[in-house]
PDB file of N, CA and C in Angstrom:
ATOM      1  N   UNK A   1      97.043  13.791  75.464  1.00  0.00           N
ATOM      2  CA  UNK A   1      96.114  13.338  74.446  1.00  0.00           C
ATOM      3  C   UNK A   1      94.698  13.707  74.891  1.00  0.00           C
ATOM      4  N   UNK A   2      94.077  13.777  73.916  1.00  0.00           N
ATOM      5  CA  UNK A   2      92.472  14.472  73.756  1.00  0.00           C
ATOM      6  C   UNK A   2      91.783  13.185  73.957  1.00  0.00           C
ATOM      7  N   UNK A   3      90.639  12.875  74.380  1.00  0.00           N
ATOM      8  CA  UNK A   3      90.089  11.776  73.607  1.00  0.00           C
ATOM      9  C   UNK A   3      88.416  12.144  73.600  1.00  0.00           C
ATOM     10  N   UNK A   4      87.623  11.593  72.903  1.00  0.00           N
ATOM     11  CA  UNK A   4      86.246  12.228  72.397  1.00  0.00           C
ATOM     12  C   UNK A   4      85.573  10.775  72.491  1.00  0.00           C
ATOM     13  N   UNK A   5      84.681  10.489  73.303  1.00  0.00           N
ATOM     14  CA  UNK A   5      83.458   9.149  72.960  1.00  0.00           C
ATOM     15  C   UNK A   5      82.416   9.761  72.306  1.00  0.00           C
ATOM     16  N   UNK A   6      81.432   8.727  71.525  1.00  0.00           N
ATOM     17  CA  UNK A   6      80.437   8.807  71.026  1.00  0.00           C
ATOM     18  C   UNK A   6      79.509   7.220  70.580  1.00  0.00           C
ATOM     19  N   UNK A   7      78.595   7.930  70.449  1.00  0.00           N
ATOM     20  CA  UNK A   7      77.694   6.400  69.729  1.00  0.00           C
ATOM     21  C   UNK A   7      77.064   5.639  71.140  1.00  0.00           C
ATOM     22  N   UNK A   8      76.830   6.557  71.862  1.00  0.00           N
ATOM     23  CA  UNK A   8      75.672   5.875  72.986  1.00  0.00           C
ATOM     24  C   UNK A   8      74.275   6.405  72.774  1.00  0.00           C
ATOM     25  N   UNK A   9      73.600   5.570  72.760  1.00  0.00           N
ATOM     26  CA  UNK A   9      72.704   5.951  72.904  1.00  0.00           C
ATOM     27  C   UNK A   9      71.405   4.589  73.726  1.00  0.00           C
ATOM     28  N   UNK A  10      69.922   4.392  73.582  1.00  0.00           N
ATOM     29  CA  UNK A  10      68.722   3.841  73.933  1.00  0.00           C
ATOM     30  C   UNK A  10      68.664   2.814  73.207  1.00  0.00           C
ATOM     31  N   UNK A  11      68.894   1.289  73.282  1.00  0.00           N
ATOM     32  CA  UNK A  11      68.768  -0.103  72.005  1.00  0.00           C
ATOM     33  C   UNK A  11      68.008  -1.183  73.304  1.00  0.00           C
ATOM     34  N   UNK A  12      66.875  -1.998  72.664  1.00  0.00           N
ATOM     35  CA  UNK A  12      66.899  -2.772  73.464  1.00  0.00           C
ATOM     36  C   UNK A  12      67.564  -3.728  73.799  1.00  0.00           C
ATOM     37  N   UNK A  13      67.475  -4.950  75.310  1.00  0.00           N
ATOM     38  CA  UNK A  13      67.734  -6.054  75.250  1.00  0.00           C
ATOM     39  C   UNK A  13      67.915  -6.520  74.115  1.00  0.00           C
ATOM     40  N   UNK A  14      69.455  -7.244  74.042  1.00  0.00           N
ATOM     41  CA  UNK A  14      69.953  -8.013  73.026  1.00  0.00           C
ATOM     42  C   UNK A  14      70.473  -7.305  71.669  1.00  0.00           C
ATOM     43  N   UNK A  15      70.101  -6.151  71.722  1.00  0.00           N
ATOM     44  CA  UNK A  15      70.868  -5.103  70.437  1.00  0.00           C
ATOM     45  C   UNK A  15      71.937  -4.891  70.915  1.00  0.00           C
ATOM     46  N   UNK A  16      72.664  -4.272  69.573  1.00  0.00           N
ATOM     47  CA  UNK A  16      73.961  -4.182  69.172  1.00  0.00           C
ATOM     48  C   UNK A  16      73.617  -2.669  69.432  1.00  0.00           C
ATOM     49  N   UNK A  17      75.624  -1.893  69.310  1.00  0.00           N
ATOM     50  CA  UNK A  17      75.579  -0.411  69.780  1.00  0.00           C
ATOM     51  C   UNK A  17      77.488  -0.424  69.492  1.00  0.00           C
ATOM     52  N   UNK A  18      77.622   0.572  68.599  1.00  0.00           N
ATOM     53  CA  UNK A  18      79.313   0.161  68.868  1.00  0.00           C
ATOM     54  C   UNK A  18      79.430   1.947  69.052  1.00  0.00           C
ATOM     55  N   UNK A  19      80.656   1.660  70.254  1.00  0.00           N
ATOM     56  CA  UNK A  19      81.165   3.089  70.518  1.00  0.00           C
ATOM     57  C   UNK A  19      82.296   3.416  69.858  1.00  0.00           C
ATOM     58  N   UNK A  20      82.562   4.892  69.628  1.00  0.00           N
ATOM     59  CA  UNK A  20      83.580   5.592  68.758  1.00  0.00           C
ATOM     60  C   UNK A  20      84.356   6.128  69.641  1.00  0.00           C
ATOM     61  N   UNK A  21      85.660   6.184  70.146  1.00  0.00           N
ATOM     62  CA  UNK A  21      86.649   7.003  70.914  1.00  0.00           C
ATOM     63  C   UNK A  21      87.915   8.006  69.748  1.00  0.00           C
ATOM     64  N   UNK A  22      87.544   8.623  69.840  1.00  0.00           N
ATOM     65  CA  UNK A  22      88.652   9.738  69.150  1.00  0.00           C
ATOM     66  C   UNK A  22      89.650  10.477  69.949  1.00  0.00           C
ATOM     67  N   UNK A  23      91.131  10.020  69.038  1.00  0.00           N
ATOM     68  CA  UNK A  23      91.870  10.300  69.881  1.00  0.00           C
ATOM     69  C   UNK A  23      92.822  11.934  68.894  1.00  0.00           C
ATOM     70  N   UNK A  24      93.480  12.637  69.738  1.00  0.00           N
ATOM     71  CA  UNK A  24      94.008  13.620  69.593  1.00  0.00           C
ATOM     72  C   UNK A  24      95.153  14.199  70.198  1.00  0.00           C
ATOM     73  N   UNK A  25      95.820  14.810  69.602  1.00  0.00           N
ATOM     74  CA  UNK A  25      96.790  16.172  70.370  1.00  0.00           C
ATOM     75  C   UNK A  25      98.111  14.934  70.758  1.00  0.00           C
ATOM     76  N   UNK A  26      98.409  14.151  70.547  1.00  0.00           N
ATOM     77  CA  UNK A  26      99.343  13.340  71.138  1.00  0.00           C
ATOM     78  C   UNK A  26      99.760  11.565  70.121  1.00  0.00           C
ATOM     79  N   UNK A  27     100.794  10.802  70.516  1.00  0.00           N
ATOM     80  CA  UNK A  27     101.213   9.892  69.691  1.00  0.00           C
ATOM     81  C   UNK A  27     100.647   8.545  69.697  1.00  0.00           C
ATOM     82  N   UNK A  28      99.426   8.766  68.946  1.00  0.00           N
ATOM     83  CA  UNK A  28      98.433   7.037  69.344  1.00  0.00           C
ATOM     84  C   UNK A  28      98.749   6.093  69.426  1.00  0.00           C
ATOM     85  N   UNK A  29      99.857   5.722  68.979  1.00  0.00           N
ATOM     86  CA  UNK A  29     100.897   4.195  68.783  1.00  0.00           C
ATOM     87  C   UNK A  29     101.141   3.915  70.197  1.00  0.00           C
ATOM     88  N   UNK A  30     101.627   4.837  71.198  1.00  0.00           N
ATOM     89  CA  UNK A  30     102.251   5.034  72.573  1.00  0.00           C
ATOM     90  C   UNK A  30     101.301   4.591  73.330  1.00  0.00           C
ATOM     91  N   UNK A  31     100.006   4.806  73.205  1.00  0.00           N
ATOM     92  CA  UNK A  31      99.058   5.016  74.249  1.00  0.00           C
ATOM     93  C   UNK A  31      98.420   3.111  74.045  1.00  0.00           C
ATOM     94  N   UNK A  32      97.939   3.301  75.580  1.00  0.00           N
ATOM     95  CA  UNK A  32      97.039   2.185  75.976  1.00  0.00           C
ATOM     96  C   UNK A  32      95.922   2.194  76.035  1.00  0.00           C
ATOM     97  N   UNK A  33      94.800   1.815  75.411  1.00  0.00           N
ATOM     98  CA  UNK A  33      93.286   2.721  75.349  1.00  0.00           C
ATOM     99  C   UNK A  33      92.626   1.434  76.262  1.00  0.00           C
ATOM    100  N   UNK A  34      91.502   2.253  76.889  1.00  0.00           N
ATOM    101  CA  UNK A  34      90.699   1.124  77.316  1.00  0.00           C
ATOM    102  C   UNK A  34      89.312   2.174  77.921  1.00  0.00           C
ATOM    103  N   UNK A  35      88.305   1.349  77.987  1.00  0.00           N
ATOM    104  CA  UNK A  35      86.733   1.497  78.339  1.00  0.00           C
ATOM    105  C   UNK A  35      86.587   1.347  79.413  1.00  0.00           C
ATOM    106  N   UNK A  36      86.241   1.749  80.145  1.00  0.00           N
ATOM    107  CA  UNK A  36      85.252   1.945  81.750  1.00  0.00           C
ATOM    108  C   UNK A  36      84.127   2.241  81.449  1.00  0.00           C
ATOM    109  N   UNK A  37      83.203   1.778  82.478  1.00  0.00           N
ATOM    110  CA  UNK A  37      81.418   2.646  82.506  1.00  0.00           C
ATOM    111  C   UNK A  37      81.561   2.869  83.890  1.00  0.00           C
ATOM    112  N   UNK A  38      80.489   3.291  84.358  1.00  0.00           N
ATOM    113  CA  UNK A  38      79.885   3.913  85.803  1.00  0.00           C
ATOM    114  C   UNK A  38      78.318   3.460  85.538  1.00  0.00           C
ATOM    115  N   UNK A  39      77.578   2.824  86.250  1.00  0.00           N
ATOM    116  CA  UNK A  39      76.243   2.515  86.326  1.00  0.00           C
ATOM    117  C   UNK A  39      75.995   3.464  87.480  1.00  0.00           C
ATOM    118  N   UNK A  40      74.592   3.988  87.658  1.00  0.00           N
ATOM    119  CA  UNK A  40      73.914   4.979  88.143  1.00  0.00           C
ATOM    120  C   UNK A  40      74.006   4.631  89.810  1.00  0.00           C
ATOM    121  N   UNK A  41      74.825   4.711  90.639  1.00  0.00           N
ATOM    122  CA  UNK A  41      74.852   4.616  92.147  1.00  0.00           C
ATOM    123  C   UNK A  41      75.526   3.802  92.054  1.00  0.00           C
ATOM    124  N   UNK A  42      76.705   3.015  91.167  1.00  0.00           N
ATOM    125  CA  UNK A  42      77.856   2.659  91.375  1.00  0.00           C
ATOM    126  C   UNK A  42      79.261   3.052  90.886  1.00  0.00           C
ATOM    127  N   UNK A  43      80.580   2.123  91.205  1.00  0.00           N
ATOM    128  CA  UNK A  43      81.862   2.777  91.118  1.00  0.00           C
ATOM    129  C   UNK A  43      81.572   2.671  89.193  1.00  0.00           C
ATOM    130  N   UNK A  44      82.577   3.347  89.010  1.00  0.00           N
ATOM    131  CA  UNK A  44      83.409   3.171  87.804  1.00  0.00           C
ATOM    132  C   UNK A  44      84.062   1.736  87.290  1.00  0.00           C
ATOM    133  N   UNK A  45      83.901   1.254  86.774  1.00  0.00           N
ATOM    134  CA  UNK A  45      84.756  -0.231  86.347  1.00  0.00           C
ATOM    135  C   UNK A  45      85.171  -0.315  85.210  1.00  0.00           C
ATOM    136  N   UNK A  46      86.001  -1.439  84.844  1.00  0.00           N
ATOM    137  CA  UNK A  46      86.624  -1.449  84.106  1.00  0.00           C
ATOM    138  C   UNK A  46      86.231  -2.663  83.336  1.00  0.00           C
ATOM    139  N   UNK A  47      86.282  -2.125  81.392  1.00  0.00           N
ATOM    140  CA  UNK A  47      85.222  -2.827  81.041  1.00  0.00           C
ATOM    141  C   UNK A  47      86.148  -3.823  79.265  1.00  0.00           C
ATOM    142  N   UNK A  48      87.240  -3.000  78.525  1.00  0.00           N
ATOM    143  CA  UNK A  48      87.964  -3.665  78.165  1.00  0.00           C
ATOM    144  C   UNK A  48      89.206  -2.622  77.717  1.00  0.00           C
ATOM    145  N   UNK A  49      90.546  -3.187  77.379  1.00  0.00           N
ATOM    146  CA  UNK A  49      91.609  -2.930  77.107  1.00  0.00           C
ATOM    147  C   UNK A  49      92.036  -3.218  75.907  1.00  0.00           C
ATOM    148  N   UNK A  50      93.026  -2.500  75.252  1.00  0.00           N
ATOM    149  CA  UNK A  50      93.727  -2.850  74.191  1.00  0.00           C
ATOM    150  C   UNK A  50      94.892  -2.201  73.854  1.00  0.00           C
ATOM    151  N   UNK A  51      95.848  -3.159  73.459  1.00  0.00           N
ATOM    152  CA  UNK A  51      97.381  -2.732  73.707  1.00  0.00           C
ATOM    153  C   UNK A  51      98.071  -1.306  72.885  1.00  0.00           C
ATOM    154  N   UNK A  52      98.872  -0.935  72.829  1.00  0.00           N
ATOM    155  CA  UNK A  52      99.766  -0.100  72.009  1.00  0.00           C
ATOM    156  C   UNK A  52      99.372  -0.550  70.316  1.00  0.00           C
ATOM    157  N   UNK A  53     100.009  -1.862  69.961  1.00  0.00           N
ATOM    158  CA  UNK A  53      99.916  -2.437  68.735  1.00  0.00           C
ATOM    159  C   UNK A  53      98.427  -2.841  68.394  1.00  0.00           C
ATOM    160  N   UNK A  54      97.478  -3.081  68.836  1.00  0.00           N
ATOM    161  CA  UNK A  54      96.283  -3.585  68.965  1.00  0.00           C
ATOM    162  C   UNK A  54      95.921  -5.361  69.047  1.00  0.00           C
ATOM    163  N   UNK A  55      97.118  -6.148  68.927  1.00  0.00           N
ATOM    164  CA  UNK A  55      97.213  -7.587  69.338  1.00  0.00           C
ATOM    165  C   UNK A  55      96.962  -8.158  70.477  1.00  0.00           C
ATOM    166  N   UNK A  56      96.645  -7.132  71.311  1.00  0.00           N
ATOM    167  CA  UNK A  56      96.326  -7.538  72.497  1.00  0.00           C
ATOM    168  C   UNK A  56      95.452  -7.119  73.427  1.00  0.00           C
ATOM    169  N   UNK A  57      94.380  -7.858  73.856  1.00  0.00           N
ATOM    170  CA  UNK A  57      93.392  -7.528  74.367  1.00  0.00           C
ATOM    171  C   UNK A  57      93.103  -7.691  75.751  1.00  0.00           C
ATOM    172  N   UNK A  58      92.132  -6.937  76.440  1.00  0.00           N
ATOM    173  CA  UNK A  58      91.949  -7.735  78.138  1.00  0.00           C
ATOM    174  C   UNK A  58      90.337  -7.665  77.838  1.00  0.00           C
ATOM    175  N   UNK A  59      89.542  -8.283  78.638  1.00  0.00           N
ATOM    176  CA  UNK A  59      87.632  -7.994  78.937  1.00  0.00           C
ATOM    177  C   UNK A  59      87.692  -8.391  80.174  1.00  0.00           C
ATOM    178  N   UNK A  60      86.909  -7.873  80.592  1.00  0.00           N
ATOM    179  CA  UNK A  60      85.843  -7.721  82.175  1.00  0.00           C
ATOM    180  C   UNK A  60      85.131  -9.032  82.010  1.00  0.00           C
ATOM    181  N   UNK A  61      84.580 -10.211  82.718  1.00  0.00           N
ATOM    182  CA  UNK A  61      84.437 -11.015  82.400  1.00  0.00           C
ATOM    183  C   UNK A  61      82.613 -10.785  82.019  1.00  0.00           C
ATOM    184  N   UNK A  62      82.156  -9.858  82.645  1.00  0.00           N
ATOM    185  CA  UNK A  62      81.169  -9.279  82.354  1.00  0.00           C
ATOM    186  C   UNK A  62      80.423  -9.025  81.176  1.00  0.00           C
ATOM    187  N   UNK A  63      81.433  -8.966  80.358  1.00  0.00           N
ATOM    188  CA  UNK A  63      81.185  -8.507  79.139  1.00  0.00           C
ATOM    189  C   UNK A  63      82.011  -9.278  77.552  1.00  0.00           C
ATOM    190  N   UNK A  64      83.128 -10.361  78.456  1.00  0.00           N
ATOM    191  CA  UNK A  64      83.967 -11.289  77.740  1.00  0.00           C
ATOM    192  C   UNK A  64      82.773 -11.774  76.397  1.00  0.00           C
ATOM    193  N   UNK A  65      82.982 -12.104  75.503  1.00  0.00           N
ATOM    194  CA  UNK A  65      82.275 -12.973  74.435  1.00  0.00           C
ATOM    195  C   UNK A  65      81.096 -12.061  73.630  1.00  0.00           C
ATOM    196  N   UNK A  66      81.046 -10.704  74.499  1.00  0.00           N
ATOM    197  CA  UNK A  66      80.127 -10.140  73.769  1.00  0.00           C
ATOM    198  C   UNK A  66      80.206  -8.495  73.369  1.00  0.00           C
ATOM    199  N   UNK A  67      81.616  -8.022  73.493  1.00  0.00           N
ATOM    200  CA  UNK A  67      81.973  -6.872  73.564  1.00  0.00           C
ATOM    201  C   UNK A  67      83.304  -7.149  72.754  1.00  0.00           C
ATOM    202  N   UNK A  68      83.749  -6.324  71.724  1.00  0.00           N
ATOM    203  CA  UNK A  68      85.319  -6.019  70.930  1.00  0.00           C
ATOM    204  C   UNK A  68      85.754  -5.079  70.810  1.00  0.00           C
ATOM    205  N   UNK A  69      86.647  -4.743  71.532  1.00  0.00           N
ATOM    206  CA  UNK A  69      87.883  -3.355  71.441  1.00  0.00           C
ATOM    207  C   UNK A  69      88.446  -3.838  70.529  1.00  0.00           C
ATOM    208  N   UNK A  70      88.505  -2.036  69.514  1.00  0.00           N
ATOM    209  CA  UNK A  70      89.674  -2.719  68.529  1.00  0.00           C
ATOM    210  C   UNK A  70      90.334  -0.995  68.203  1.00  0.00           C
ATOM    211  N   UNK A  71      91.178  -1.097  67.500  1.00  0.00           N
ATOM    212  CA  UNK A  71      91.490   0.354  67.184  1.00  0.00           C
ATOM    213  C   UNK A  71      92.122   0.539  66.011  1.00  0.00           C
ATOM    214  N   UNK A  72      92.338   2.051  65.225  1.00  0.00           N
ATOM    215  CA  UNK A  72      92.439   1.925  63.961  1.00  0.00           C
ATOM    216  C   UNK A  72      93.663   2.774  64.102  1.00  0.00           C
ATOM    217  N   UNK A  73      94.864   2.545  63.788  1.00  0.00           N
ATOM    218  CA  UNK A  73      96.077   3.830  63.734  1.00  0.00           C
ATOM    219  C   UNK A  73      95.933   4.868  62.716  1.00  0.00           C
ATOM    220  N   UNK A  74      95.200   4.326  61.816  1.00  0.00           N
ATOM    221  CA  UNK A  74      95.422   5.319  60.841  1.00  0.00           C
ATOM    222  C   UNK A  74      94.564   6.191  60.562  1.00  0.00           C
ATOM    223  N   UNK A  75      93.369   6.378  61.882  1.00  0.00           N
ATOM    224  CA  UNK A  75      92.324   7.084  61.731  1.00  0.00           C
ATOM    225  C   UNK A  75      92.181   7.870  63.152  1.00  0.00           C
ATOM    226  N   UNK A  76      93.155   7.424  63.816  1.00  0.00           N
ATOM    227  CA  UNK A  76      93.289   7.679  65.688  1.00  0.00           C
ATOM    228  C   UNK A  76      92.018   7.646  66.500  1.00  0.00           C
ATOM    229  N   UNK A  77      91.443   6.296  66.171  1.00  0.00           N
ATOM    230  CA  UNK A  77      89.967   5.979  67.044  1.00  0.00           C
ATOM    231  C   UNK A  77      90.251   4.368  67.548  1.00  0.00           C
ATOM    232  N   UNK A  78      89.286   4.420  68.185  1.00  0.00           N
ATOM    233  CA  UNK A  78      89.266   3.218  69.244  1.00  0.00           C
ATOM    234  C   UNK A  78      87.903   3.048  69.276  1.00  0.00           C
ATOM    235  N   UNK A  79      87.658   1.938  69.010  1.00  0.00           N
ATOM    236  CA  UNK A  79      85.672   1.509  69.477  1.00  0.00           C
ATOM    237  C   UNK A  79      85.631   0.389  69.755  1.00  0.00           C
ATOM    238  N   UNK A  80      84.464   0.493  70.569  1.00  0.00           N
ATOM    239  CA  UNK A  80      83.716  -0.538  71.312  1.00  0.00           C
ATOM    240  C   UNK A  80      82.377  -1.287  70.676  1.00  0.00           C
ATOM    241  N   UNK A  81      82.339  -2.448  70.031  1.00  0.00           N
ATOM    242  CA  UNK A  81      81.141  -3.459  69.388  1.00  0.00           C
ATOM    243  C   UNK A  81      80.893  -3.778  70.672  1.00  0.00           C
ATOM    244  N   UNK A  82      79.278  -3.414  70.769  1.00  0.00           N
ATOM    245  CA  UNK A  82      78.810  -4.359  72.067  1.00  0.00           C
ATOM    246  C   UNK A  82      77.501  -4.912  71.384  1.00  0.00           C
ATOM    247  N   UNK A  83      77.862  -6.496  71.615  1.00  0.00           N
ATOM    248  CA  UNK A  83      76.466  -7.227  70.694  1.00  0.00           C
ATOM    249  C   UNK A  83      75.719  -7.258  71.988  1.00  0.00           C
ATOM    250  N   UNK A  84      74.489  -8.476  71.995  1.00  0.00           N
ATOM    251  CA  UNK A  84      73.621  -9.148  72.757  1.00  0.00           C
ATOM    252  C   UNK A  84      73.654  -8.110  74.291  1.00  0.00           C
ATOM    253  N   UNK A  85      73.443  -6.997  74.186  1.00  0.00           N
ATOM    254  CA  UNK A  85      73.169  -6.058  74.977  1.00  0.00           C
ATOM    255  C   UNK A  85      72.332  -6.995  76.433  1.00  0.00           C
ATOM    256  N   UNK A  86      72.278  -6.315  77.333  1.00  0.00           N
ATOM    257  CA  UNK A  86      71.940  -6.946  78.648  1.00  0.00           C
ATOM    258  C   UNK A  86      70.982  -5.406  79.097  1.00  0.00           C
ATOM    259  N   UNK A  87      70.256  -5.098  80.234  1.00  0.00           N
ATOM    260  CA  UNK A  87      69.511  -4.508  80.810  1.00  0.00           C
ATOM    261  C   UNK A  87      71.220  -3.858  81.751  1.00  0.00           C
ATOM    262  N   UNK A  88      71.746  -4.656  82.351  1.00  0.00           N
ATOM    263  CA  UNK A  88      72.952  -4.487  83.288  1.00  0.00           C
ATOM    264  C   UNK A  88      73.957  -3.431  82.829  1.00  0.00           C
ATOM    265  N   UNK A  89      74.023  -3.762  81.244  1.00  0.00           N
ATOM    266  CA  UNK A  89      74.930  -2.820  80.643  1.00  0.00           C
ATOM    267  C   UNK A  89      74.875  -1.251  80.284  1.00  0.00           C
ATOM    268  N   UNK A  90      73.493  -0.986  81.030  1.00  0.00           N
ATOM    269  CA  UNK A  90      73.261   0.464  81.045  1.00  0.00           C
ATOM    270  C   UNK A  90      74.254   1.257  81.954  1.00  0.00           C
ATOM    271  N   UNK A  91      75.095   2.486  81.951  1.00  0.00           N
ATOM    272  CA  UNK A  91      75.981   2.867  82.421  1.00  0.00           C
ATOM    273  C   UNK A  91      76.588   4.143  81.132  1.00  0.00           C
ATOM    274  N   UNK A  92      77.265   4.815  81.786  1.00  0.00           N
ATOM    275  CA  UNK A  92      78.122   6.092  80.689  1.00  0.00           C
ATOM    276  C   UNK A  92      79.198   5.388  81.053  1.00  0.00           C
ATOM    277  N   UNK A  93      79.723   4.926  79.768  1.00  0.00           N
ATOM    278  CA  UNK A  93      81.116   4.537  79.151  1.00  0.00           C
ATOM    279  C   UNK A  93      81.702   5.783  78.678  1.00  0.00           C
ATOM    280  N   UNK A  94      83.365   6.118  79.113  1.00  0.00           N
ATOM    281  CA  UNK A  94      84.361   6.227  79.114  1.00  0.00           C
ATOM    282  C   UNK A  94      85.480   6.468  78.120  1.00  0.00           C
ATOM    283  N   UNK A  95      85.800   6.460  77.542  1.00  0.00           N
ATOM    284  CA  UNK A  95      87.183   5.818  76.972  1.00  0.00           C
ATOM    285  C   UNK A  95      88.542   6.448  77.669  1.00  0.00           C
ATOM    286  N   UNK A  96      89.477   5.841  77.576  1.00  0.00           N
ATOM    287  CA  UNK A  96      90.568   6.068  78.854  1.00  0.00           C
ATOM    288  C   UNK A  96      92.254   5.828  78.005  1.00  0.00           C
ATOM    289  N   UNK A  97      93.016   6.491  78.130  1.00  0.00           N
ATOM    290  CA  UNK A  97      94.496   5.977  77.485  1.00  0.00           C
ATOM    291  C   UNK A  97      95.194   6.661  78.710  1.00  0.00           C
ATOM    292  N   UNK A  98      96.669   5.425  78.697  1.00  0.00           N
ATOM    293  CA  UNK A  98      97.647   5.499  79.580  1.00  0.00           C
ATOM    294  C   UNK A  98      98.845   4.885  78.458  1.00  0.00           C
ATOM    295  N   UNK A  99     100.052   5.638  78.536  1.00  0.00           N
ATOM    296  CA  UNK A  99     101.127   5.325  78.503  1.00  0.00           C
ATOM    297  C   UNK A  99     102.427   4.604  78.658  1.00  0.00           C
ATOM    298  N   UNK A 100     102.030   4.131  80.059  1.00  0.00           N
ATOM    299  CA  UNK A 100     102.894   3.494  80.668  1.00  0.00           C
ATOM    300  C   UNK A 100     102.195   2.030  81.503  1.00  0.00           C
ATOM    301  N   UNK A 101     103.051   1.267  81.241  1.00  0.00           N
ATOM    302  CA  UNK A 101     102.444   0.140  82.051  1.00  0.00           C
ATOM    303  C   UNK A 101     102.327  -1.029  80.861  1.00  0.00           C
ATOM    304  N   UNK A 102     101.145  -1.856  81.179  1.00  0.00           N
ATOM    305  CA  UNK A 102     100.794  -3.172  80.270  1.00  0.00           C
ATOM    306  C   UNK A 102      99.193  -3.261  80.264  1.00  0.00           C
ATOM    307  N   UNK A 103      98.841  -3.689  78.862  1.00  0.00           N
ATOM    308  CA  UNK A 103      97.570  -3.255  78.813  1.00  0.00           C
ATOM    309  C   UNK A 103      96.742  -4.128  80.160  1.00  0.00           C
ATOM    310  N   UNK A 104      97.148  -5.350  80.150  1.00  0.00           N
ATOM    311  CA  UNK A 104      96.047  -5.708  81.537  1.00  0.00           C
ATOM    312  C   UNK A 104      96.186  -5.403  82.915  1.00  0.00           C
ATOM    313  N   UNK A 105      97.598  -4.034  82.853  1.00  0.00           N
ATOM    314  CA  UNK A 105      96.920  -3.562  84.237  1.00  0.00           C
ATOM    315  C   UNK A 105      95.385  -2.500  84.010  1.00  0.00           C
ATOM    316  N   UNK A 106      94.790  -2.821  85.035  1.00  0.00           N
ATOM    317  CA  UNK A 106      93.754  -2.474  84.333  1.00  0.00           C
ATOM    318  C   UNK A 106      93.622  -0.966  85.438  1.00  0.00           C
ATOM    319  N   UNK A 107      94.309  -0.603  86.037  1.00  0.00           N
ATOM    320  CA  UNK A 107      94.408   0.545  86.746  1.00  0.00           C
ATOM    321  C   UNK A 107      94.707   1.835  86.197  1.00  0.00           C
ATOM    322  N   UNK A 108      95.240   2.908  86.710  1.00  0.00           N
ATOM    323  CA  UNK A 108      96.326   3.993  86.351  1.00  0.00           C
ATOM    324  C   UNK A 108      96.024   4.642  85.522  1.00  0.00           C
ATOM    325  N   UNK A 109      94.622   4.750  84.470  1.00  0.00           N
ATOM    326  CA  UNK A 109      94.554   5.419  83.206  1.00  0.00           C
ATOM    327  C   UNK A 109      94.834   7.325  83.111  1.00  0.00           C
ATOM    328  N   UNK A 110      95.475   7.632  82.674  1.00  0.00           N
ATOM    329  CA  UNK A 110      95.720   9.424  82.761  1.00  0.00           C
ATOM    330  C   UNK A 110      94.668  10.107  82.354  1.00  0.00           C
ATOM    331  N   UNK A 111      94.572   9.426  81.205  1.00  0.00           N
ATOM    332  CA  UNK A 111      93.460  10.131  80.047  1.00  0.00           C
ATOM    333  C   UNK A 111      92.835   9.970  79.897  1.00  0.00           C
ATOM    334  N   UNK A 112      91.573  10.764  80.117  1.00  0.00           N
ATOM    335  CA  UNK A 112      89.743  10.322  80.446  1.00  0.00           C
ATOM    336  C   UNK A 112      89.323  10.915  79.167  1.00  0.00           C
ATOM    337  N   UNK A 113      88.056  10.780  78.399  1.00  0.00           N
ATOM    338  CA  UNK A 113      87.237  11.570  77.338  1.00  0.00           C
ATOM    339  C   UNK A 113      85.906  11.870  78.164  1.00  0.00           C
ATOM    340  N   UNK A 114      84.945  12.433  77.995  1.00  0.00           N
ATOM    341  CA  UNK A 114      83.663  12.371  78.554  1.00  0.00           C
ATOM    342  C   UNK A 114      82.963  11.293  78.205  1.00  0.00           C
ATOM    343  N   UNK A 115      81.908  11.403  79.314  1.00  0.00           N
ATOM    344  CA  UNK A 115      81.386   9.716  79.066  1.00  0.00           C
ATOM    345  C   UNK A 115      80.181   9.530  78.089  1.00  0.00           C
ATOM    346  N   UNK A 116      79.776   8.380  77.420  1.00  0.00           N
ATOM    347  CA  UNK A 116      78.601   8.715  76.925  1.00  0.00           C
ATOM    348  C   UNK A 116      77.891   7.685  76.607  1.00  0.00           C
ATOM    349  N   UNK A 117      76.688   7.929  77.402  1.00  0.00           N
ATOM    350  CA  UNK A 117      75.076   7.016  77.738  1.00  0.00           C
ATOM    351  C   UNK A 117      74.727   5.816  76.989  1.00  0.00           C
ATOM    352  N   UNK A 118      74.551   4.861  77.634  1.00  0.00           N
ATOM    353  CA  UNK A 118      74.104   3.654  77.013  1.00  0.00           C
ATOM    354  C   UNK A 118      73.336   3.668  78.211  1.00  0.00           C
ATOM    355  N   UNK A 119      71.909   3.414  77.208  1.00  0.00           N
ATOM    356  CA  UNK A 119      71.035   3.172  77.986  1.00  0.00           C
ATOM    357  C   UNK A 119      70.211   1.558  77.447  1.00  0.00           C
ATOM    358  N   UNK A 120      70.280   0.633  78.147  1.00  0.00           N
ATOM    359  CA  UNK A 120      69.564  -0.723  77.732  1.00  0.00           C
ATOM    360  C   UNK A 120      68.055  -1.494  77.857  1.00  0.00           C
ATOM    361  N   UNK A 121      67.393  -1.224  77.231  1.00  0.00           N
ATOM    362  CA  UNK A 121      66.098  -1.711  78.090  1.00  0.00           C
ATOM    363  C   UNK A 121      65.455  -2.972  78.119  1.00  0.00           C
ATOM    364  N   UNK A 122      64.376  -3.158  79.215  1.00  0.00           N
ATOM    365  CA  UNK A 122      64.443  -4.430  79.081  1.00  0.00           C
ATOM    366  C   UNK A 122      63.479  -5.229  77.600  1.00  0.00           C
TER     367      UNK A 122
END
């Protein structure tokens, strides 16, 4: 599977920003999608999950109450609502699908897209 992010960009503190993941070349029902970022001189982390069926969710506690993975089958995308933005949440997000496993392992992902910029200010 292909996958394509978009919809990062510069919002201040406390704005909203929702990301677009497009998926391709493979069977979207199968796959496990989920979000990572990388902040500038740190690891990669893991930021939320969502199942095969879309009933099921995981969050980073980081971001619990103010971030929604959701995904659409019938359009083969996956996005990320991130409200009440933080300064912290600056980082290039990800989008990620795996096959195998359960959505809250939050490890193992196969399938990377390129990342793309959220930048937060204060």
């Amino acid at each position: 599977v292909q996958l394509q992010a978009s919809g990062g960009g510069l919002v201040q503190a406390g704005g909203s920003l929702r990301l677009s993941c497009a998926a391709s070349g493979g069977t979207f029902s199968s796959y496990i999608l989920g979000w990572f970022r990388q902040a500038p001189g740190k690891e990669r982390e893991f930021v939320a999950a969502i199942s095969r069926n879309g009933f099921g969710t995981d969050y980073a506690d980081s971001v619990k109450g103010r971030f929604t993975i959701s995904r659409d089958k019938a359009k083969y995308t996956m996005a990320l609502q991130m409200n009440n933005l933080k300064p912290e949440d600056t980082a290039v997000y990800y989008c990620a699908a795996r096959n195998i496993g359960h959505y809250s392992d939050r490890s193992q992902y196969d399938y990377w897209g390129q990342g793309t910029l959220v930048t937060v200010s204060s």
